[in-house]
C-alpha atoms as a PDB file:
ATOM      1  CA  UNK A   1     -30.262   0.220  13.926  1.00  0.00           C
ATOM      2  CA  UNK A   2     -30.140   2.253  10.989  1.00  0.00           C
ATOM      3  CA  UNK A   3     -27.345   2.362   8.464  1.00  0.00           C
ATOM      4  CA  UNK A   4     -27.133   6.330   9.516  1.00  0.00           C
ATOM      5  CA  UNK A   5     -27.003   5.069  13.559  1.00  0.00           C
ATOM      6  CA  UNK A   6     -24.497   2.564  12.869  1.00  0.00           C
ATOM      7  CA  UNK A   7     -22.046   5.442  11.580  1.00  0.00           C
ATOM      8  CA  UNK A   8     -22.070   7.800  13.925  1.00  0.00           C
ATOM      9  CA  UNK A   9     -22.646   5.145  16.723  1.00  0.00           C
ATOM     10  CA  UNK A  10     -18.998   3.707  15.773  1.00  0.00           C
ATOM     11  CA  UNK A  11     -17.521   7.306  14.667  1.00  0.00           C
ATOM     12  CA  UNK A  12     -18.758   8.397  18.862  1.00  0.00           C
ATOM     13  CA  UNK A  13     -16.951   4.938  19.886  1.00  0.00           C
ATOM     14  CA  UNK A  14     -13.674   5.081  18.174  1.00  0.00           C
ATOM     15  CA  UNK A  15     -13.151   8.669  17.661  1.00  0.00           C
ATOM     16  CA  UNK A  16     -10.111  10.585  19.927  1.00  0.00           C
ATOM     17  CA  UNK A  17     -10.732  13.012  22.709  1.00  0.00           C
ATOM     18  CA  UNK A  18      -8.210  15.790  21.448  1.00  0.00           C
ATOM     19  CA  UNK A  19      -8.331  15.833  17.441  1.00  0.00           C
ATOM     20  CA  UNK A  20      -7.697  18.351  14.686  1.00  0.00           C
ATOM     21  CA  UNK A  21     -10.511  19.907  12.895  1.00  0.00           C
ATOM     22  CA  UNK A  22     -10.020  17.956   9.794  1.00  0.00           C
ATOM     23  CA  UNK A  23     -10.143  14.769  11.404  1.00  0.00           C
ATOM     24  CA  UNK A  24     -13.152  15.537  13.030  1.00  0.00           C
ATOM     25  CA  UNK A  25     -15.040  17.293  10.509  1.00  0.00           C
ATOM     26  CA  UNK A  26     -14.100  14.912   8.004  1.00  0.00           C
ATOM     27  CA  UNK A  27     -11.294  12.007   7.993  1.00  0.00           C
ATOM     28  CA  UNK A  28     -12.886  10.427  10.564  1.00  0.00           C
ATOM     29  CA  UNK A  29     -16.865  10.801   9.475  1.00  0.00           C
ATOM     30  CA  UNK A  30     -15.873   9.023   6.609  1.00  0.00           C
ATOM     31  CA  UNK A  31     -13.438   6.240   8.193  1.00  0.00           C
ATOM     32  CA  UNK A  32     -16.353   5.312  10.071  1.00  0.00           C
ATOM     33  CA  UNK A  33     -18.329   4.504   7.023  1.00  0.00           C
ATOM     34  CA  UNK A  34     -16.011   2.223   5.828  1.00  0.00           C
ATOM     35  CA  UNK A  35     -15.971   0.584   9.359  1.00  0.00           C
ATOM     36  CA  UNK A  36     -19.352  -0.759   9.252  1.00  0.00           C
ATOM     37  CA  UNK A  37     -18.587  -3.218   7.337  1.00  0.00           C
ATOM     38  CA  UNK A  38     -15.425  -3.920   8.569  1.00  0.00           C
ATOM     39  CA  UNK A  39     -15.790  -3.836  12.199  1.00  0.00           C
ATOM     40  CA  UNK A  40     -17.301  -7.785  12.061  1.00  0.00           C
ATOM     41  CA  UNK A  41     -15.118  -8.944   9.010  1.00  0.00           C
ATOM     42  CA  UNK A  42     -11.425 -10.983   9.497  1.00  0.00           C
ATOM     43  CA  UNK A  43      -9.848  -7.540   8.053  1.00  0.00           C
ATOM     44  CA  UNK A  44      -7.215  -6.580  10.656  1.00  0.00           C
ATOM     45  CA  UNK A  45      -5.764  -2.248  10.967  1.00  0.00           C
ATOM     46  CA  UNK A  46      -2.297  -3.493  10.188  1.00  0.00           C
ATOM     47  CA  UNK A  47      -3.963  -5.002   6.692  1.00  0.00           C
ATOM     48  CA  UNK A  48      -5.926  -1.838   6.582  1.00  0.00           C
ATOM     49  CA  UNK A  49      -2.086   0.385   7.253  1.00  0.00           C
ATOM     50  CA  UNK A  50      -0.654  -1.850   3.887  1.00  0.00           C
ATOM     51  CA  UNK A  51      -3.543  -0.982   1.709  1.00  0.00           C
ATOM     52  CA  UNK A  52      -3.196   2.729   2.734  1.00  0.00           C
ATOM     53  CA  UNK A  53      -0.029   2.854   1.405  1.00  0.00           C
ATOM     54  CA  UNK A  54      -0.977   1.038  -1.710  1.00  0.00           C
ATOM     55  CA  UNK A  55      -3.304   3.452  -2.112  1.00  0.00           C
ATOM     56  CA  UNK A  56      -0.758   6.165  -1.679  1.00  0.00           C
ATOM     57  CA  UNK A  57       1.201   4.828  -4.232  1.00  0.00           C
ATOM     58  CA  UNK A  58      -1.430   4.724  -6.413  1.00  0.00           C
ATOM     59  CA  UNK A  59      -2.062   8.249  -5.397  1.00  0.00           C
ATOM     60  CA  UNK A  60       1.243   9.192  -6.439  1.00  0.00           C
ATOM     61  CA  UNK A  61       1.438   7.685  -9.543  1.00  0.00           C
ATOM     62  CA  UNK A  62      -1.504   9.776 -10.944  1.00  0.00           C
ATOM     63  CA  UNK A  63       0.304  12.717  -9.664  1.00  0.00           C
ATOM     64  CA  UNK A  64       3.455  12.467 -11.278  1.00  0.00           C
ATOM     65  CA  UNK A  65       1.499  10.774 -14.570  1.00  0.00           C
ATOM     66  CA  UNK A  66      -1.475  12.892 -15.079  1.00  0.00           C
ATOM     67  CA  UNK A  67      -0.773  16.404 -16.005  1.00  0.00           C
ATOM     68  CA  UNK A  68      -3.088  19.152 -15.860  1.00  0.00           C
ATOM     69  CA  UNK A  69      -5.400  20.771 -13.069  1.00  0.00           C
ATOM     70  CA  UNK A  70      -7.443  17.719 -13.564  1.00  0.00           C
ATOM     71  CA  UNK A  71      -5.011  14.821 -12.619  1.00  0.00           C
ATOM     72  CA  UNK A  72      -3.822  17.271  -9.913  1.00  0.00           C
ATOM     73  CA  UNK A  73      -7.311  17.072  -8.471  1.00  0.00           C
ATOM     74  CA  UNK A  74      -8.003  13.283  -9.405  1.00  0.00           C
ATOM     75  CA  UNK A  75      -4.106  13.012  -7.698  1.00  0.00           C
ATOM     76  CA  UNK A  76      -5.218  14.508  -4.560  1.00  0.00           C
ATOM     77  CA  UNK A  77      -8.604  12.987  -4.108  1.00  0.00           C
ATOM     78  CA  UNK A  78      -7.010   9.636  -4.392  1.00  0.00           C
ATOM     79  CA  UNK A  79      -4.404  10.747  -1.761  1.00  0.00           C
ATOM     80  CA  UNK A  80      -7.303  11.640   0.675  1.00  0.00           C
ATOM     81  CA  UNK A  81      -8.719   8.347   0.678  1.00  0.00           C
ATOM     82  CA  UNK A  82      -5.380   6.593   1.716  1.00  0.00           C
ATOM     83  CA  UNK A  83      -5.405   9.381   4.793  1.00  0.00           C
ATOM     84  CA  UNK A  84      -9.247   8.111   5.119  1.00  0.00           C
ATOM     85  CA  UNK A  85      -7.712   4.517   5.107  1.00  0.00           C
ATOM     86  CA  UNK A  86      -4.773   5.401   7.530  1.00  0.00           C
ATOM     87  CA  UNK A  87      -7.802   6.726   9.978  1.00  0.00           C
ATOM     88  CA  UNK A  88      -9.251   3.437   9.433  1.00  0.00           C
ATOM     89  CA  UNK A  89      -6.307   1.287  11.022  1.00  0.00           C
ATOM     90  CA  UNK A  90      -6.562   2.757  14.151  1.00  0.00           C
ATOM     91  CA  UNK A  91     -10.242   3.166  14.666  1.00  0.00           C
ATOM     92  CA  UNK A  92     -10.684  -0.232  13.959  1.00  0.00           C
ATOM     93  CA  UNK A  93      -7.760  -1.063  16.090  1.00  0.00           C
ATOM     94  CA  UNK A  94      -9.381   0.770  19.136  1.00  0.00           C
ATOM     95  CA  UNK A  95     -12.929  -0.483  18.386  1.00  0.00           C
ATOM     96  CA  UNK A  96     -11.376  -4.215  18.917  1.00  0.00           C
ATOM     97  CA  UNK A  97      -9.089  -3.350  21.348  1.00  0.00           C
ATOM     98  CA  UNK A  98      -6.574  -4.054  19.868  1.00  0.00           C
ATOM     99  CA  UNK A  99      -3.952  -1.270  19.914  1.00  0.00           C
ATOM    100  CA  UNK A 100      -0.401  -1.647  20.423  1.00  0.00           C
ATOM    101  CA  UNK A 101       3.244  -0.049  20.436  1.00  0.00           C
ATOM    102  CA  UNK A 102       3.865  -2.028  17.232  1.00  0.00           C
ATOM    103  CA  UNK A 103       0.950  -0.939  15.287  1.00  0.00           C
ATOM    104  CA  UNK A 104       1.946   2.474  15.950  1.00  0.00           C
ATOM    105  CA  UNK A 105       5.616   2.443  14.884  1.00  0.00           C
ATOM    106  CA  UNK A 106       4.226   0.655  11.724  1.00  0.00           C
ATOM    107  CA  UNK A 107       1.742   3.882  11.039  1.00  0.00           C
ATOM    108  CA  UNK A 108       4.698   5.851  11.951  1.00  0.00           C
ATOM    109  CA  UNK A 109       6.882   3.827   9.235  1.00  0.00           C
ATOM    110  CA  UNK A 110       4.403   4.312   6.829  1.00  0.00           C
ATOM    111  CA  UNK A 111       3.897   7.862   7.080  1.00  0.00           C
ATOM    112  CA  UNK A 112       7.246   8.666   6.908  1.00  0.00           C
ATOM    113  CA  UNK A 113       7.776   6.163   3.478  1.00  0.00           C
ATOM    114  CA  UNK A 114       4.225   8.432   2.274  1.00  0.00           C
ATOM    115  CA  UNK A 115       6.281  11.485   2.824  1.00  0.00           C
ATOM    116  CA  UNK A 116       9.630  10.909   0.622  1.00  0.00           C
ATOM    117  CA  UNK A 117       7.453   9.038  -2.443  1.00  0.00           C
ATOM    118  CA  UNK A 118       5.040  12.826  -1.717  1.00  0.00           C
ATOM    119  CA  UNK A 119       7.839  14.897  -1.726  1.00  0.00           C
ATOM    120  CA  UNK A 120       9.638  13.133  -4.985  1.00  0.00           C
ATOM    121  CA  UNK A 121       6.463  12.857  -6.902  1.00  0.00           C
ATOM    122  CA  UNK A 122       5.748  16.623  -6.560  1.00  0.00           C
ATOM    123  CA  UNK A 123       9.295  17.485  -7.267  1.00  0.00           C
ATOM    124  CA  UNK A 124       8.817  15.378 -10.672  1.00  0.00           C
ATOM    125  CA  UNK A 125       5.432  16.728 -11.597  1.00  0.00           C
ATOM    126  CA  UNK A 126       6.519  20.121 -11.329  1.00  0.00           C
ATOM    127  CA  UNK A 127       9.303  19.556 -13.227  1.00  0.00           C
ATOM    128  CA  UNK A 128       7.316  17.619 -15.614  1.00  0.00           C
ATOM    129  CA  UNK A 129       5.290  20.605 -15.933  1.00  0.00           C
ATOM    130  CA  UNK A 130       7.958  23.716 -17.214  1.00  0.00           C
ATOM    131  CA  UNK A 131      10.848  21.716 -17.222  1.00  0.00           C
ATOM    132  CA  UNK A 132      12.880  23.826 -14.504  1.00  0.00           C
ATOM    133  CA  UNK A 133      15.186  21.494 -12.955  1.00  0.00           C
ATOM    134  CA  UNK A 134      14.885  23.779  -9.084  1.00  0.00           C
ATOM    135  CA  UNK A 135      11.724  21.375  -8.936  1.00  0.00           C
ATOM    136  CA  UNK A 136      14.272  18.963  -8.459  1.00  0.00           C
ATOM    137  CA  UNK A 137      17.179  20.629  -6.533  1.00  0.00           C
ATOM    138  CA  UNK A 138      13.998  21.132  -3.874  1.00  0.00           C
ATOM    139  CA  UNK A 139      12.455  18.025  -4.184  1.00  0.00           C
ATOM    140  CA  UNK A 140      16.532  16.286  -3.325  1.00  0.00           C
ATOM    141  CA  UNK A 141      16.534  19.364  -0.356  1.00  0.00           C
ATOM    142  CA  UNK A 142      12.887  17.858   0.848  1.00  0.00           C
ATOM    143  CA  UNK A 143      13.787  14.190   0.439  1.00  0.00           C
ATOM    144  CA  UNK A 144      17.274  15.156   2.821  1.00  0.00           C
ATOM    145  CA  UNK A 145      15.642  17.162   5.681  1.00  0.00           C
ATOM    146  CA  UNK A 146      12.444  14.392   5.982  1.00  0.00           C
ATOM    147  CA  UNK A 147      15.038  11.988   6.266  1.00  0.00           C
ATOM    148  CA  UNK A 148      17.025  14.144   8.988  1.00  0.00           C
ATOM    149  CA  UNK A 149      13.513  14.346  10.594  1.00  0.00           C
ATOM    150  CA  UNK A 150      13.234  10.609  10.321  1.00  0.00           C
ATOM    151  CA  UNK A 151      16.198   9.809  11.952  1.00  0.00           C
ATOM    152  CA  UNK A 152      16.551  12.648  14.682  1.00  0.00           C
ATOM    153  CA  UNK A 153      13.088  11.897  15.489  1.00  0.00           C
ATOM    154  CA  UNK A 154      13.856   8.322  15.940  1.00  0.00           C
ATOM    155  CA  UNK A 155      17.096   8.540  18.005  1.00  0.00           C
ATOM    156  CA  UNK A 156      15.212  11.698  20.182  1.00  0.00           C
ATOM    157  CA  UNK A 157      12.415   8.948  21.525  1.00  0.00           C
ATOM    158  CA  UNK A 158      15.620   6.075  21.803  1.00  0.00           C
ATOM    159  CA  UNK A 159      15.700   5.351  25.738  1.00  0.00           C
ATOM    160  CA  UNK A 160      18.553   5.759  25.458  1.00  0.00           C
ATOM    161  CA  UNK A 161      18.724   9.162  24.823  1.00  0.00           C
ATOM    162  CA  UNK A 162      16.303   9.705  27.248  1.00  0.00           C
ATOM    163  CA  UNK A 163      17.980   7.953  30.152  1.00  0.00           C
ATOM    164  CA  UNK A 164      21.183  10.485  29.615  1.00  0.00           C
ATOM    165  CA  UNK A 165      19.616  13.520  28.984  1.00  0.00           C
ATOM    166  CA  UNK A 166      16.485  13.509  31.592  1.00  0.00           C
ATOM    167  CA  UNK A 167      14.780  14.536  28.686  1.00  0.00           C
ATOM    168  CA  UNK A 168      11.038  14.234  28.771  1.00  0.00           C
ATOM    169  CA  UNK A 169       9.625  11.258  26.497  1.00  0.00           C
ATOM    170  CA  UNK A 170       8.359  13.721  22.624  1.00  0.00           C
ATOM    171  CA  UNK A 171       5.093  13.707  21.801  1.00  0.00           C
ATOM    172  CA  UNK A 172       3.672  13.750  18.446  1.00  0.00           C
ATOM    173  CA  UNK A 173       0.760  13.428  15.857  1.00  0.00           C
ATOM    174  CA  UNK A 174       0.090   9.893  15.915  1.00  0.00           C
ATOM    175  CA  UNK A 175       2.612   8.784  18.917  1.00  0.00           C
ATOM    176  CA  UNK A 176       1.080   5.664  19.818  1.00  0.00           C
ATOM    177  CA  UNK A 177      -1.681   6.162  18.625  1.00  0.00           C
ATOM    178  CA  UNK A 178      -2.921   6.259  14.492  1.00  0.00           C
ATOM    179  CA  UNK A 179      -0.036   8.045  12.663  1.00  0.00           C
ATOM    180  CA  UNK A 180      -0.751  10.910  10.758  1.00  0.00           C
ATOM    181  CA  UNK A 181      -4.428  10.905  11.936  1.00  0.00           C
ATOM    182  CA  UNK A 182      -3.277  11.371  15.238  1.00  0.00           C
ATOM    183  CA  UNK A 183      -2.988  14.935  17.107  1.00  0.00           C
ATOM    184  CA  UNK A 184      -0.535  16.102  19.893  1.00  0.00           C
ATOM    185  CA  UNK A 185      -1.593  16.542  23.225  1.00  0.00           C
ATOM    186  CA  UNK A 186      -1.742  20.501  23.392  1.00  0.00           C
ATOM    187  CA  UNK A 187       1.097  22.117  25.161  1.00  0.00           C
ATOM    188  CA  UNK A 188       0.694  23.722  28.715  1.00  0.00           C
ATOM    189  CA  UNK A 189      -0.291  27.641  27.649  1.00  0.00           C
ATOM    190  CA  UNK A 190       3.190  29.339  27.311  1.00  0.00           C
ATOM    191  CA  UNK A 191       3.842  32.124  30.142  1.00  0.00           C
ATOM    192  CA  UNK A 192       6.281  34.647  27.552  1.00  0.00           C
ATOM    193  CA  UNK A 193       5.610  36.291  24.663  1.00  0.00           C
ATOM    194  CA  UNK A 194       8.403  34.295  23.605  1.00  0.00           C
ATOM    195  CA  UNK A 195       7.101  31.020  24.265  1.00  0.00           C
ATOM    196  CA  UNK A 196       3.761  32.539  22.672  1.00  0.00           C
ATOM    197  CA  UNK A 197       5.588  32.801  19.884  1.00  0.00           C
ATOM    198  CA  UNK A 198       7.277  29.572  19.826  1.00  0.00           C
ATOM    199  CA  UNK A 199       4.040  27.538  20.553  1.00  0.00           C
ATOM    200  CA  UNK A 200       2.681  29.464  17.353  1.00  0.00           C
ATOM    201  CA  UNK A 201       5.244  28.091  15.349  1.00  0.00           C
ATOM    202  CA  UNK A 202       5.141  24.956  16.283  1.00  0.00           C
ATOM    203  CA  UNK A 203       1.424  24.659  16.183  1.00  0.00           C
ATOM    204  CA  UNK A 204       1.513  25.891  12.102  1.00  0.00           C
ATOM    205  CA  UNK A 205       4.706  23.418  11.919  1.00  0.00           C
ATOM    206  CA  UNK A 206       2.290  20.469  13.265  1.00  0.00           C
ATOM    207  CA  UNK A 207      -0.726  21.576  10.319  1.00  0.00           C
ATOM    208  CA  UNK A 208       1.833  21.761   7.461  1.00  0.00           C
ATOM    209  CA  UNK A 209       3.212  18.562   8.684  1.00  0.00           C
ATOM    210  CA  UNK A 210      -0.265  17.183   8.259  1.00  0.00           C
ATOM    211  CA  UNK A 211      -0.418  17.688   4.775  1.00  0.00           C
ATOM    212  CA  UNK A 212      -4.207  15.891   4.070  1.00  0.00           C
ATOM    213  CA  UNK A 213      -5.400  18.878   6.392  1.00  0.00           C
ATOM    214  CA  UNK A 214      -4.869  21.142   3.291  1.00  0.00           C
ATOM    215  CA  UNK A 215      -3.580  19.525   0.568  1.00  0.00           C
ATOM    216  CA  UNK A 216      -7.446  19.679  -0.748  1.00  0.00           C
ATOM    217  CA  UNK A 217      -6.944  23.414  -0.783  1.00  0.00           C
ATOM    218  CA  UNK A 218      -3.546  23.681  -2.381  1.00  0.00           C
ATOM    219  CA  UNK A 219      -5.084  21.333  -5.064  1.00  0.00           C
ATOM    220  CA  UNK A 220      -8.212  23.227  -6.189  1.00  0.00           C
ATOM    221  CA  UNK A 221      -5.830  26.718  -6.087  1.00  0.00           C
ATOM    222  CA  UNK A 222      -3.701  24.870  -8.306  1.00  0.00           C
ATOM    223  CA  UNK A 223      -0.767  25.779  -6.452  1.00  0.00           C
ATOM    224  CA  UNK A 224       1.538  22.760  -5.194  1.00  0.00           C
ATOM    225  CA  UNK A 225       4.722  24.914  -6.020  1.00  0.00           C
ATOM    226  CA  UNK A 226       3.775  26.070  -2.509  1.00  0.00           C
ATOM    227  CA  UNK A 227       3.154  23.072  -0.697  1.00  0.00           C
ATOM    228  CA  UNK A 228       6.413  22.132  -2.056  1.00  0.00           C
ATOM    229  CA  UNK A 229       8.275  25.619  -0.450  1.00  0.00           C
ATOM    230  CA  UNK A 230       6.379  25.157   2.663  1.00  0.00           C
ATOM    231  CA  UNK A 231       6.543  21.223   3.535  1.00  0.00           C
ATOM    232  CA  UNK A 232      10.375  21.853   2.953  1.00  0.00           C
ATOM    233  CA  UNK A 233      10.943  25.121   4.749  1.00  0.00           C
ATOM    234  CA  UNK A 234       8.873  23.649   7.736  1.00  0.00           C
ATOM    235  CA  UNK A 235      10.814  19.808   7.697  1.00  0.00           C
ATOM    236  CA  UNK A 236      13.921  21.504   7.624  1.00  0.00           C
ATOM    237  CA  UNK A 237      13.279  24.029  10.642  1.00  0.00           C
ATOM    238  CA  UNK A 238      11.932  20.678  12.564  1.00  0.00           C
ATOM    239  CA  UNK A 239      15.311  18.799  11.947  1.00  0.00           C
ATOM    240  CA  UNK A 240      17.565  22.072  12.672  1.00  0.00           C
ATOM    241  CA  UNK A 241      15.667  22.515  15.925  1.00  0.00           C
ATOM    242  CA  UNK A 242      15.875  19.062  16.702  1.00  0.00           C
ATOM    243  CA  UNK A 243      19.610  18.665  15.927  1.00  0.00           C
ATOM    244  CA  UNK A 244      20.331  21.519  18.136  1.00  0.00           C
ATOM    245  CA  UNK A 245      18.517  20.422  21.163  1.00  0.00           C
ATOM    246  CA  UNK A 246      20.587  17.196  20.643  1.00  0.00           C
ATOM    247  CA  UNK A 247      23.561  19.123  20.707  1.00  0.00           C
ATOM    248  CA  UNK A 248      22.661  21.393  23.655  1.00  0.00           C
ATOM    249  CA  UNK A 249      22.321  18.360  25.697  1.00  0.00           C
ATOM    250  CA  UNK A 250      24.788  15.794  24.345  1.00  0.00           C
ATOM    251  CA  UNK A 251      27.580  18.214  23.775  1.00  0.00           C
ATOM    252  CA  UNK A 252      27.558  18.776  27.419  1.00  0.00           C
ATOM    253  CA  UNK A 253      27.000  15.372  28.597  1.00  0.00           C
ATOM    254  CA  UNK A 254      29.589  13.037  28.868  1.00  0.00           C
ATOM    255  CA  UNK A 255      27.102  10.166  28.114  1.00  0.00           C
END
């Protein structure tokens, strides 16, 4: 079998049936590559989740270090290849068979830890950049609402919660499955304009979420004041919904 045949014969075989474009088009292309060799080798996903965040870190270092359009771009291309990585874990994971609850919450874990050092670092390089210290007002405002989506996200899927509210078990990008590679089930099609509405929301929440979808983009416009505005405006509205919902059905309950 060709090198070629090998590729796409593990990308058919550890791919997902519902995935976002970018995955498909190109995170997961690419993961397979880097499978090939790996899929016979003593390498294990949750080795492969640790050196994605190494990666990241490294990722994030050149970001904050580097100034100019160029170390944005180097920055960013770096970052790319830890989301290539953090497709890796779970591909390989699901070509062995090997999938389970706890290699999930540790992509989960991971993601979330990419997300503050993201947020900070972009915060810092901005700042580095005119010297404005809003960069890092907004960067503290970003680093508070991911951690109120952290933790409200985390006590929402507690059984807990859902044994006294009845409330169906959340599903998200990556839930079980390969963290921020991962893509939500799509919702039933909403009957209301409203819930039209709604569902639109939530489905440009889920892409700016998914920063790796874009970030490429926001690089080569030279623009990450905006990713910064928009990650934050879009975490925040997550954890405000999400607080509320917990309120609508707690503050009623006497559980």
């Amino acid at each position: 079998m060709s090198l070629f045949s090998q590729i796409a014969d593990l990308y058919r075989r550890t791919k997902k049936p519902k995935d976002i474009l970018w995955n498909r088009l190109v995170a997961r292309p690419l993961a397979a590559v880097l499978l090939v060799p790996l899929a016979k080798s003593r390498i294990t996903p949750n080795q492969i989740t640790f050196a994605s965040l190494a990666v990241f870190v490294a990722a994030v270092a050149v970001l904050v270090g580097l100034p100019g359009w160029a170390g944005l771009l180097i920055a960013v291309a770096v970052l790319e290849f830890s989301y290539v990585l953090d497709c890796v874990d779970g591909q390989l994971a699901r070509l062995r068979g090997t999938s389970s609850p706890v290699g999930a919450h540790l992509d989960f874990l991971m993601d979330e830890l990419k997300a503050f050092m993201l947020v900070a670092a972009t915060g810092a390089r901005l700042w580095r950049g005119d010297g404005r210290t809003q960069w890092l007002v907004e960067a503290l405002a970003g680093l508070v609402a991911v951690a109120s989506a952290i933790s409200l996200t985390t006590f929402v899927r507690r059984p807990e919660y859902l044994r006294a509210t009845g409330a169906p078990r959340p599903q998200a990008a990556g839930d079980y499955g390969d963290g921020l590679d991962g893509a939500a089930p799509k919702p039933a099609p909403p009957r209301s304009l409203v819930a039209k509405v709604v569902g639109a929301v939530e489905s440009l929440g889920r892409l700016i979420i998914h920063y790796p979808s874009y970030l490429v983009f926001v690089a080569a416009a030279n623009r990450l004041d905006l990713f910064l505005h928009v990650y934050l405006a879009m975490t925040a509205a997550y954890a405000a919904r999400t607080i509320l919902a917990v309120l609508r059905k707690l503050g009623r309950s006497s559980a």
